[in-house]
N, C-alpha and C. Protein backbone atom coordinates (compact mmCIF):
# COMPACT_ATOMS: atom_id res chain seq x y z
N UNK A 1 -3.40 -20.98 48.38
CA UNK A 1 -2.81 -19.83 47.76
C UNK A 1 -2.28 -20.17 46.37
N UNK A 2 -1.56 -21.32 46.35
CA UNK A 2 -0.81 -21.43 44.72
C UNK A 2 -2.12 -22.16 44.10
N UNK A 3 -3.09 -22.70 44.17
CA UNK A 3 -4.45 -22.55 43.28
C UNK A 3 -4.88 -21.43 42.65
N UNK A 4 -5.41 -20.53 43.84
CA UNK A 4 -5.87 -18.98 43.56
C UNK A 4 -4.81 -18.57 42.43
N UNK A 5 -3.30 -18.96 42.42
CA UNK A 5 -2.47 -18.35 41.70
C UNK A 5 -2.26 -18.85 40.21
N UNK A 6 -2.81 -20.37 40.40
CA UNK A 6 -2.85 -20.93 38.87
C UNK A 6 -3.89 -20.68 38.20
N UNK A 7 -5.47 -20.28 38.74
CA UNK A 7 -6.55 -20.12 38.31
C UNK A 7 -6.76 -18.63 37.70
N UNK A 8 -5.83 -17.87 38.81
CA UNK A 8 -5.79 -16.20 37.86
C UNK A 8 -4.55 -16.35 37.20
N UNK A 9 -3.82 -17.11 36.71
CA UNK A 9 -2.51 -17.51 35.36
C UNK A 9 -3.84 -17.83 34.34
N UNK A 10 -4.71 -18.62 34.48
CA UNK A 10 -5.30 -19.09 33.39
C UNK A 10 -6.23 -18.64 33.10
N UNK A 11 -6.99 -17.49 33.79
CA UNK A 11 -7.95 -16.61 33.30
C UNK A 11 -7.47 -15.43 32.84
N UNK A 12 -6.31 -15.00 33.29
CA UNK A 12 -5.70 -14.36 32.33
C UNK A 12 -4.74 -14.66 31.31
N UNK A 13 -4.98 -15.70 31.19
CA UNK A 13 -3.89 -15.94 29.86
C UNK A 13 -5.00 -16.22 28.77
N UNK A 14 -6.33 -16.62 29.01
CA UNK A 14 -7.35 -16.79 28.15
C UNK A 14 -8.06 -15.54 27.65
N UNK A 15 -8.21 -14.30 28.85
CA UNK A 15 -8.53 -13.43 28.43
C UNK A 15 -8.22 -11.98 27.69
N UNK A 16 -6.47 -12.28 28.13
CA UNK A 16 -5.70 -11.25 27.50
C UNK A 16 -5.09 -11.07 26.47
N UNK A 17 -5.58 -12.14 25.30
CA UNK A 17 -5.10 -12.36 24.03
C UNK A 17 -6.79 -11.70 23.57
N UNK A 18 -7.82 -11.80 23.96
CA UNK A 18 -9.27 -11.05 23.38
C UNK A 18 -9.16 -9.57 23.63
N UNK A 19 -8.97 -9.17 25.02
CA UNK A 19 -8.61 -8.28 24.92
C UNK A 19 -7.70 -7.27 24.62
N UNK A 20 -6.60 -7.76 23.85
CA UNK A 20 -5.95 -6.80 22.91
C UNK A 20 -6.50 -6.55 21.40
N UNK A 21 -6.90 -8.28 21.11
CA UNK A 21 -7.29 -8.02 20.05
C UNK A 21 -9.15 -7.10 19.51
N UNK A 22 -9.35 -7.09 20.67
CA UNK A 22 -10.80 -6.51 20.67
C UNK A 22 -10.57 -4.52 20.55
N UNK A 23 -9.79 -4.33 21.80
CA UNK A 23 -9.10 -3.04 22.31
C UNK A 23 -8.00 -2.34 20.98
N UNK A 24 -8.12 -2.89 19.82
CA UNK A 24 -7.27 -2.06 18.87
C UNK A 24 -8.59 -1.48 17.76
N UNK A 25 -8.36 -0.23 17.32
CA UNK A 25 -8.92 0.34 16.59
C UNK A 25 -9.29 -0.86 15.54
N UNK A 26 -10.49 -0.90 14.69
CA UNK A 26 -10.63 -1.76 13.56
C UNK A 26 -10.24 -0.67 12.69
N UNK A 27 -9.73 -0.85 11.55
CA UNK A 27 -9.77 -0.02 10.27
C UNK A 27 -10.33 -0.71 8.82
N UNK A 28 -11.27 -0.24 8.17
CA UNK A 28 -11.67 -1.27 7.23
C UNK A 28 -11.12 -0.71 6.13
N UNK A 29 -10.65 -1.40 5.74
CA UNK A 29 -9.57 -1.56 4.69
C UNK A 29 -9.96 -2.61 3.14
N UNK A 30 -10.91 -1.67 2.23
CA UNK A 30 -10.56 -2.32 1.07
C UNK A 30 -10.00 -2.17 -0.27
N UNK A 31 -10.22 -2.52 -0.94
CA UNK A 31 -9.40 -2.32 -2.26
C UNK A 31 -10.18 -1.45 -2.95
N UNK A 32 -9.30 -0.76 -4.31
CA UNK A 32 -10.14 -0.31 -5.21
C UNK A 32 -10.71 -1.14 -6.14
N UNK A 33 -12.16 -0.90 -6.46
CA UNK A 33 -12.52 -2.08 -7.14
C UNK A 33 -11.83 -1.97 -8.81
N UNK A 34 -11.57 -1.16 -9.07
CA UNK A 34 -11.03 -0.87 -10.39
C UNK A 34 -10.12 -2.04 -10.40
N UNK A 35 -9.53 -2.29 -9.29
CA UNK A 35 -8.02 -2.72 -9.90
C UNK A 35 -8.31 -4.34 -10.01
N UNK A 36 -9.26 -4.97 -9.23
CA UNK A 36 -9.56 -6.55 -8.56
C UNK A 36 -10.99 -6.62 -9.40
N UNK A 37 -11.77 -5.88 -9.84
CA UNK A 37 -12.66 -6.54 -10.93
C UNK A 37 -12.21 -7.26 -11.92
N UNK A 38 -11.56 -6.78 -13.11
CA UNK A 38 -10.94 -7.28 -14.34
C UNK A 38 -9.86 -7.63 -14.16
N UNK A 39 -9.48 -8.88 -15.01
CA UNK A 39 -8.15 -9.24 -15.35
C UNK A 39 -7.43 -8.34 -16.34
N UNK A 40 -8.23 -7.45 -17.27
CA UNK A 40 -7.79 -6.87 -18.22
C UNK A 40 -7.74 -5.11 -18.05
N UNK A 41 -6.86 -4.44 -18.56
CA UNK A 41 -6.37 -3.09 -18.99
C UNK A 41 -7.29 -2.67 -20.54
N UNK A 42 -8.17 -1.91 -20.33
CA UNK A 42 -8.55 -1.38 -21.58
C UNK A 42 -8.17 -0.44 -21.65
N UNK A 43 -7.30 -0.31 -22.89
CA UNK A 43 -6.41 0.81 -23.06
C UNK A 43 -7.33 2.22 -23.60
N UNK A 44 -6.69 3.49 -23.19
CA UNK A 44 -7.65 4.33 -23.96
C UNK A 44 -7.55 4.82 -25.19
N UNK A 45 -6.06 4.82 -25.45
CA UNK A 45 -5.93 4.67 -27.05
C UNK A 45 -5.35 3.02 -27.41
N UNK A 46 -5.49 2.77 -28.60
CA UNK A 46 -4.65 1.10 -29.04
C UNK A 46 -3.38 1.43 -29.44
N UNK A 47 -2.63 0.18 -28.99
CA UNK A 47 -1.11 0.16 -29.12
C UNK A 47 -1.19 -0.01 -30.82
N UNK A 48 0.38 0.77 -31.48
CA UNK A 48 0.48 0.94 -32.45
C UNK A 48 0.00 -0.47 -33.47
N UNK A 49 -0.56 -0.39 -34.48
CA UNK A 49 -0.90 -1.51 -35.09
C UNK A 49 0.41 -2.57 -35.20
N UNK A 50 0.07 -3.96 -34.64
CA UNK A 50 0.92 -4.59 -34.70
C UNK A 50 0.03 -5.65 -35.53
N UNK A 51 1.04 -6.86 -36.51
CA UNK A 51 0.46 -7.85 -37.20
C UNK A 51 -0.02 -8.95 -36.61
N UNK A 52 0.68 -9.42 -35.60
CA UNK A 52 0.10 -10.38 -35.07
C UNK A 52 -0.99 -10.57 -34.29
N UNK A 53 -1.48 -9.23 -34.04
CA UNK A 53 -2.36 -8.41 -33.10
C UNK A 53 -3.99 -8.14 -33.61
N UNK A 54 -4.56 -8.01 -33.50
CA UNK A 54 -6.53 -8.06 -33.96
C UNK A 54 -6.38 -6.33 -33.73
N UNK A 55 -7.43 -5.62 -33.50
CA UNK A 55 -7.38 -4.93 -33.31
C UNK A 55 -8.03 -4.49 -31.73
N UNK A 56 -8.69 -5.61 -31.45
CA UNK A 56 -9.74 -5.76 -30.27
C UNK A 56 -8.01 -5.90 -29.48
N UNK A 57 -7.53 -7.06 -29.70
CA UNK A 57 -5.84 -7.35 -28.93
C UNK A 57 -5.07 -5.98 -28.70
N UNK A 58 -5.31 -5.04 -29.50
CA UNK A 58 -3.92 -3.50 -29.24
C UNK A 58 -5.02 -3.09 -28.24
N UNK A 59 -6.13 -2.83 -28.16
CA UNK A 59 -6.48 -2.19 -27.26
C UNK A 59 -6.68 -2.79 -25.44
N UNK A 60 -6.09 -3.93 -25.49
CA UNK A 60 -6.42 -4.45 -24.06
C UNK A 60 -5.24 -5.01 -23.93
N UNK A 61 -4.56 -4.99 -22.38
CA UNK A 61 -3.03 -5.35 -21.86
C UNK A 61 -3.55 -6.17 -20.70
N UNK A 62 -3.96 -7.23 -20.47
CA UNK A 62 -3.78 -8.31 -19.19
C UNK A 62 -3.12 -7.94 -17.92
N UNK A 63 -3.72 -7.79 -17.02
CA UNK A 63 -2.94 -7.30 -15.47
C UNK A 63 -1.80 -8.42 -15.51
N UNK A 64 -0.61 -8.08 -15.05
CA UNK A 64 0.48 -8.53 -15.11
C UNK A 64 1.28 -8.84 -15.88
N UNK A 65 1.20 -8.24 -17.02
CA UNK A 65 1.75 -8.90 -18.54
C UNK A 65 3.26 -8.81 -18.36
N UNK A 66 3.83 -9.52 -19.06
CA UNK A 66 5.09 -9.26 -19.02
C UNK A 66 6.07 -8.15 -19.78
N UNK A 67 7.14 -7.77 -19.47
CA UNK A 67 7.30 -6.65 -19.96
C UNK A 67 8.76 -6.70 -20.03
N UNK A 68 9.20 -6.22 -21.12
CA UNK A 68 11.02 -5.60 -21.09
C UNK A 68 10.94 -4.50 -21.34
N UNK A 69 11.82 -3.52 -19.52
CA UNK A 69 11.64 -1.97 -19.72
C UNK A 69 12.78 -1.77 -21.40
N UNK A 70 13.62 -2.66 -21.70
CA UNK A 70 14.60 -1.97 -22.87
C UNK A 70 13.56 -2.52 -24.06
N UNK A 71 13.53 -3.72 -24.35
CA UNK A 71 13.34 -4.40 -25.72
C UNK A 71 11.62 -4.40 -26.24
N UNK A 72 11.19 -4.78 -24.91
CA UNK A 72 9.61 -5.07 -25.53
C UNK A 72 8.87 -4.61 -24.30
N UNK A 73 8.88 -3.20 -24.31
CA UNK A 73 7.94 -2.51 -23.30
C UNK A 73 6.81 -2.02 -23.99
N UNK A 74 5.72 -2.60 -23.58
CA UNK A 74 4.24 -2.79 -23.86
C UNK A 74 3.64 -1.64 -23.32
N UNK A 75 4.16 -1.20 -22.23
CA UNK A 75 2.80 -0.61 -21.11
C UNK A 75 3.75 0.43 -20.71
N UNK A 76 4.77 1.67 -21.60
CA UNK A 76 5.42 2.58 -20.76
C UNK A 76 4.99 3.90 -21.31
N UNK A 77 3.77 4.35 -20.07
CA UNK A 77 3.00 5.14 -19.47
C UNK A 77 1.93 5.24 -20.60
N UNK A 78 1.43 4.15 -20.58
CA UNK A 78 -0.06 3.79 -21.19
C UNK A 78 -0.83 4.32 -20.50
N UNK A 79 -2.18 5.25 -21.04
CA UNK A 79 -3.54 5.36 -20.11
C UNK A 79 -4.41 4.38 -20.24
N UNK A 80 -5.00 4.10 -19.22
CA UNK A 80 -5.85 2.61 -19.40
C UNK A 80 -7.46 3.40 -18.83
N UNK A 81 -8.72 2.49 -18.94
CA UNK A 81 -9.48 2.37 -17.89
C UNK A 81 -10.35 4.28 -17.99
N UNK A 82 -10.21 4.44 -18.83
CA UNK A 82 -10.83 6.11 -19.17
C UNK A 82 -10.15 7.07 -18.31
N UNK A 83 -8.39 6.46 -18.25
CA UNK A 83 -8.24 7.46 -17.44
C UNK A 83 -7.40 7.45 -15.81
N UNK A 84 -8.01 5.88 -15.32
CA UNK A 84 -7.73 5.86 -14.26
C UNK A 84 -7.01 4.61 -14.14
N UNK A 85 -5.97 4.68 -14.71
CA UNK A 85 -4.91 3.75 -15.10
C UNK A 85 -4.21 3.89 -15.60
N UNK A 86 -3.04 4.33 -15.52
CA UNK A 86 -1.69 4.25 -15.77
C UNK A 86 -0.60 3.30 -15.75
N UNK A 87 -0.18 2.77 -16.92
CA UNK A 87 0.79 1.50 -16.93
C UNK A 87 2.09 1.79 -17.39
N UNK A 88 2.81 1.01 -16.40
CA UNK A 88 4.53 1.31 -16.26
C UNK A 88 5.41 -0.05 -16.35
N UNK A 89 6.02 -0.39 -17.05
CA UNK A 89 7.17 -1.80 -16.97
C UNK A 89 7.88 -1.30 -15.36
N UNK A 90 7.11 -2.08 -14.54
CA UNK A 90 8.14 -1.92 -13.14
C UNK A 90 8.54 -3.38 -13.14
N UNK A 91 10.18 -3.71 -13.04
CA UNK A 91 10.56 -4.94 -13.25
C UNK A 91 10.38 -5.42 -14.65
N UNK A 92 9.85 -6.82 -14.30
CA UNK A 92 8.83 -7.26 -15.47
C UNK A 92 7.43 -7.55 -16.06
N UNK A 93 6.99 -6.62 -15.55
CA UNK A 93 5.25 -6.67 -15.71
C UNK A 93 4.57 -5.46 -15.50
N UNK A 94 3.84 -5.17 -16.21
CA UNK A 94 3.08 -4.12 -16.66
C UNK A 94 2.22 -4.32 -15.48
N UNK A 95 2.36 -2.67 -14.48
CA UNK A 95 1.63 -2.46 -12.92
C UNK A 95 0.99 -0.62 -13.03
N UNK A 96 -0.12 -0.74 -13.00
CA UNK A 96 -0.83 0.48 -12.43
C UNK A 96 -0.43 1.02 -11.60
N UNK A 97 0.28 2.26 -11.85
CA UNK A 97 1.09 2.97 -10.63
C UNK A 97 0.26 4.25 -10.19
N UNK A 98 -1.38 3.85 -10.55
CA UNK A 98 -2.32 5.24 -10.16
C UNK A 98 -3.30 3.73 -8.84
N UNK A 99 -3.04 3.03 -9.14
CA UNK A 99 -3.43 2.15 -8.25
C UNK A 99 -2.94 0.77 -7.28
N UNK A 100 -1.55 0.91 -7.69
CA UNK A 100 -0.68 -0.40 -6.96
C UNK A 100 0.00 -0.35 -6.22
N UNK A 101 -0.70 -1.25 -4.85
CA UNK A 101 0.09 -0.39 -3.74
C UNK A 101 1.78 -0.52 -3.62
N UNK A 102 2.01 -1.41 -4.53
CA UNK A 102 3.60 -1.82 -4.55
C UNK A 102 4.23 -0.89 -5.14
N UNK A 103 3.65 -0.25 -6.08
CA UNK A 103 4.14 0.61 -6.81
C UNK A 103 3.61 2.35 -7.20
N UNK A 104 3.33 2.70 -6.25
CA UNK A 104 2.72 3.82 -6.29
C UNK A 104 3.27 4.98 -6.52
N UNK A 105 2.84 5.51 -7.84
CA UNK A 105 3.16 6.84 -8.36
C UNK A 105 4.71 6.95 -9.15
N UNK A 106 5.25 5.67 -8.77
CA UNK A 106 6.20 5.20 -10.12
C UNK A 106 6.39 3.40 -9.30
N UNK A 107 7.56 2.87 -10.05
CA UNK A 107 7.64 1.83 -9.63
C UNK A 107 8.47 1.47 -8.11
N UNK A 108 8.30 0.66 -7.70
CA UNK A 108 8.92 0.27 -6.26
C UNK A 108 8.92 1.48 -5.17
N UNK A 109 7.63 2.00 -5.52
CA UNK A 109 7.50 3.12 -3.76
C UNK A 109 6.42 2.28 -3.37
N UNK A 110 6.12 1.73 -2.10
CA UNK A 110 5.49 0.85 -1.56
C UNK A 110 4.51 1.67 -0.64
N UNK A 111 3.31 1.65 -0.38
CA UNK A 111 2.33 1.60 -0.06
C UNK A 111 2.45 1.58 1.66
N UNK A 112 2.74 2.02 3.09
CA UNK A 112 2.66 1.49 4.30
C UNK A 112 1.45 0.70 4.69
N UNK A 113 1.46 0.09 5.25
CA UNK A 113 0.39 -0.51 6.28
C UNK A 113 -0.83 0.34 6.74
N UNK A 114 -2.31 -0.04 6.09
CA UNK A 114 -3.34 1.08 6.39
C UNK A 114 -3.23 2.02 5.26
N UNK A 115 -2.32 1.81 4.31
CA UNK A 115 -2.59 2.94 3.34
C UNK A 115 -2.90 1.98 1.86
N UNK A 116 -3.43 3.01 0.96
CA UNK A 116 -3.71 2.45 -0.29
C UNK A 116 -3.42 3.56 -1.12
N UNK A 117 -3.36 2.85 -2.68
CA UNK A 117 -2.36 3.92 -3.53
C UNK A 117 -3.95 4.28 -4.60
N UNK A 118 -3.93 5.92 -3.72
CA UNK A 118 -5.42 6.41 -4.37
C UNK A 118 -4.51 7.16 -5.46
N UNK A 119 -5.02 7.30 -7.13
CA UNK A 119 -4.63 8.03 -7.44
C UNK A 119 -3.17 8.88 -7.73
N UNK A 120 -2.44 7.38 -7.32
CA UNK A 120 -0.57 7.55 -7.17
C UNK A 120 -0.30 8.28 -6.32
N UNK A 121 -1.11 8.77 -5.44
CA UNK A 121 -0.12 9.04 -3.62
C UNK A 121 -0.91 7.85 -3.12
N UNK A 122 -0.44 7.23 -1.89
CA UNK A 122 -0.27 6.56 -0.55
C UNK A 122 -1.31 7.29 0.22
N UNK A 123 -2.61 6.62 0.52
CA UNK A 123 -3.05 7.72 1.85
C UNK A 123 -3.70 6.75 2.73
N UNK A 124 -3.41 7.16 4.01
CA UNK A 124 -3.84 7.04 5.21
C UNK A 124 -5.81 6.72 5.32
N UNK A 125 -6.09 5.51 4.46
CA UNK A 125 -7.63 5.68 4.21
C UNK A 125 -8.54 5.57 5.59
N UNK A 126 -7.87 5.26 7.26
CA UNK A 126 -8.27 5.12 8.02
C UNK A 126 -9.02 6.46 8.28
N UNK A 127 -7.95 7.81 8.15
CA UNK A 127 -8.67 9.14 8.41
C UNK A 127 -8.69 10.48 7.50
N UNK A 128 -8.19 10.08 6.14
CA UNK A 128 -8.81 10.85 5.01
C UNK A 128 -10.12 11.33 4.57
N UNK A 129 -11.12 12.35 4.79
CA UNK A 129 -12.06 12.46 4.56
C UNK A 129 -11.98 12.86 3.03
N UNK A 130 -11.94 12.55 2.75
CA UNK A 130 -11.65 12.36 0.59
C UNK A 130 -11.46 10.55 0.13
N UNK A 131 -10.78 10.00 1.06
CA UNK A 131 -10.59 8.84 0.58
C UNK A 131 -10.47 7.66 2.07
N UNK A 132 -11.95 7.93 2.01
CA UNK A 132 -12.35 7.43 3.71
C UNK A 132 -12.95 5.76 3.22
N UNK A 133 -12.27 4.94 3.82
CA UNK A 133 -12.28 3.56 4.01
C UNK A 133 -12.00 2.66 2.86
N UNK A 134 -11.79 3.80 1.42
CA UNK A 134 -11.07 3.65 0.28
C UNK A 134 -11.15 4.93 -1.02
N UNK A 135 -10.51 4.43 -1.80
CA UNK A 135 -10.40 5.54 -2.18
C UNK A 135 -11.15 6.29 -3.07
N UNK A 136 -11.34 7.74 -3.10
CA UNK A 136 -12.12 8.28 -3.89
C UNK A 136 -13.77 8.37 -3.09
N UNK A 137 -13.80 8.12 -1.57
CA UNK A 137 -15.01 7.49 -1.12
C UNK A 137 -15.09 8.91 -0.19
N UNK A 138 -15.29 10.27 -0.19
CA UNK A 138 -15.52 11.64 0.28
C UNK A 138 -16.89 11.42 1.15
N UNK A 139 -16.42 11.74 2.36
CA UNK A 139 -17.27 12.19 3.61
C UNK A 139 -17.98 13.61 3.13
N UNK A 140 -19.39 13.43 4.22
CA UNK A 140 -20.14 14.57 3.23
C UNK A 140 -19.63 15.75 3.89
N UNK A 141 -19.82 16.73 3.85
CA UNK A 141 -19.09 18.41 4.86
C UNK A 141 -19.98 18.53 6.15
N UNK A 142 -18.61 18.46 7.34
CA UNK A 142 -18.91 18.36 8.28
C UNK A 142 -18.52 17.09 9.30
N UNK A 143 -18.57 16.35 8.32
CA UNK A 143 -18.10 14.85 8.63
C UNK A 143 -16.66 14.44 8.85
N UNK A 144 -16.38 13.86 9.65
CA UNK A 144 -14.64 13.41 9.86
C UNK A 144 -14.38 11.77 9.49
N UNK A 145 -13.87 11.73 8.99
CA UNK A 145 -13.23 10.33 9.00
C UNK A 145 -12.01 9.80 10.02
N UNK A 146 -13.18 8.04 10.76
CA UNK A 146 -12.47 8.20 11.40
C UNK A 146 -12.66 6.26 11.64
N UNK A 147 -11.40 5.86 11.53
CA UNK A 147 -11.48 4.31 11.29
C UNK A 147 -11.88 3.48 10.09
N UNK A 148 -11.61 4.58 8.99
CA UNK A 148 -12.07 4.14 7.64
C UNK A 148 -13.68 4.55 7.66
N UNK A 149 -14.59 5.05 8.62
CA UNK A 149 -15.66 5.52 8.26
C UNK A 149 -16.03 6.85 8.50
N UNK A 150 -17.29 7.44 7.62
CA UNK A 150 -17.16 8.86 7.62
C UNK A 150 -18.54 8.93 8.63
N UNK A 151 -18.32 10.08 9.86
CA UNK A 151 -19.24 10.29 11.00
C UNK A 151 -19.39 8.97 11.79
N UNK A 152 -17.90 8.41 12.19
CA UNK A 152 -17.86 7.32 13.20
C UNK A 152 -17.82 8.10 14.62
N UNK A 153 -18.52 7.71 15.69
CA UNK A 153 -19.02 7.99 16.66
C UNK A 153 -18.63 6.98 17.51
């Protein structure tokens, strides 16, 4: 009897860590590529002519640049990217608040778990049919989104 009892301890202790992790919804979850292609912000207009600056230099801001919201704010509410980039001194560094999930839609509103910052709202990309498995990625009509994919079955 206490065999039988150590042998089902150890087949279930082997099998019940797979099966939770198997038994949870997957959600595929990626980034926007906008934001993880380039290191750089191409601005859509150039920052005011500065001297030390080229002219190729006013028009491009480095992801993460540093920033003082009082003294030397670089990036407050720059359009970048034709559009689809918006730059804000949150803290100290110039952050896309149309795309960061830390900072979405101004600075320090954070992004939950499963969501991504489409467009400066937060959405749920698991079952958004507009911004299904990321963002901007529209299921055709008729279609549901469902686990980050559109007409999952």
């Amino acid at each position: 009897m206490a065999s039988v009892l150590i042998n089902l301890t150890t087949i279930l202790s082997l099998t019940l860590p797979l099966i939770l992790i198997f038994a949870r919804p997957h959600v595929a979850l990626s980034t926007d590529p906008t934001e993880d292609d380039d290191s750089f912000y191409v601005l859509d207009e150039p920052l005011p002519n500065l001297r030390s600056r080229s002219r190729f230099l006013a028009s491009i801001i480095k992801k993460g640049t540093h920033c003082d919201p009082v003294n030397d704010n670089v990036c407050n509410g720059i359009s970048a990217n034709n559009g689809t980039s918006l730059l804000y001194c949150c803290k100290t560094h110039c952050r896309n608040v149309l795309g960061d999930r830390n900072n979405c839609g101004a600075c320090s509103q954070k992004c939950n778990l499963g969501e991504l910052c489409c467009n400066g709202t937060c959405i749920n990309i698991a079952y958004s049919t507009d911004n299904c498995g990321k963002c901007n990625n529209k299921c055709s009509p008729g279609q549901t989104c469902q686990y980050g994919t559109c007409g999952y079955a």
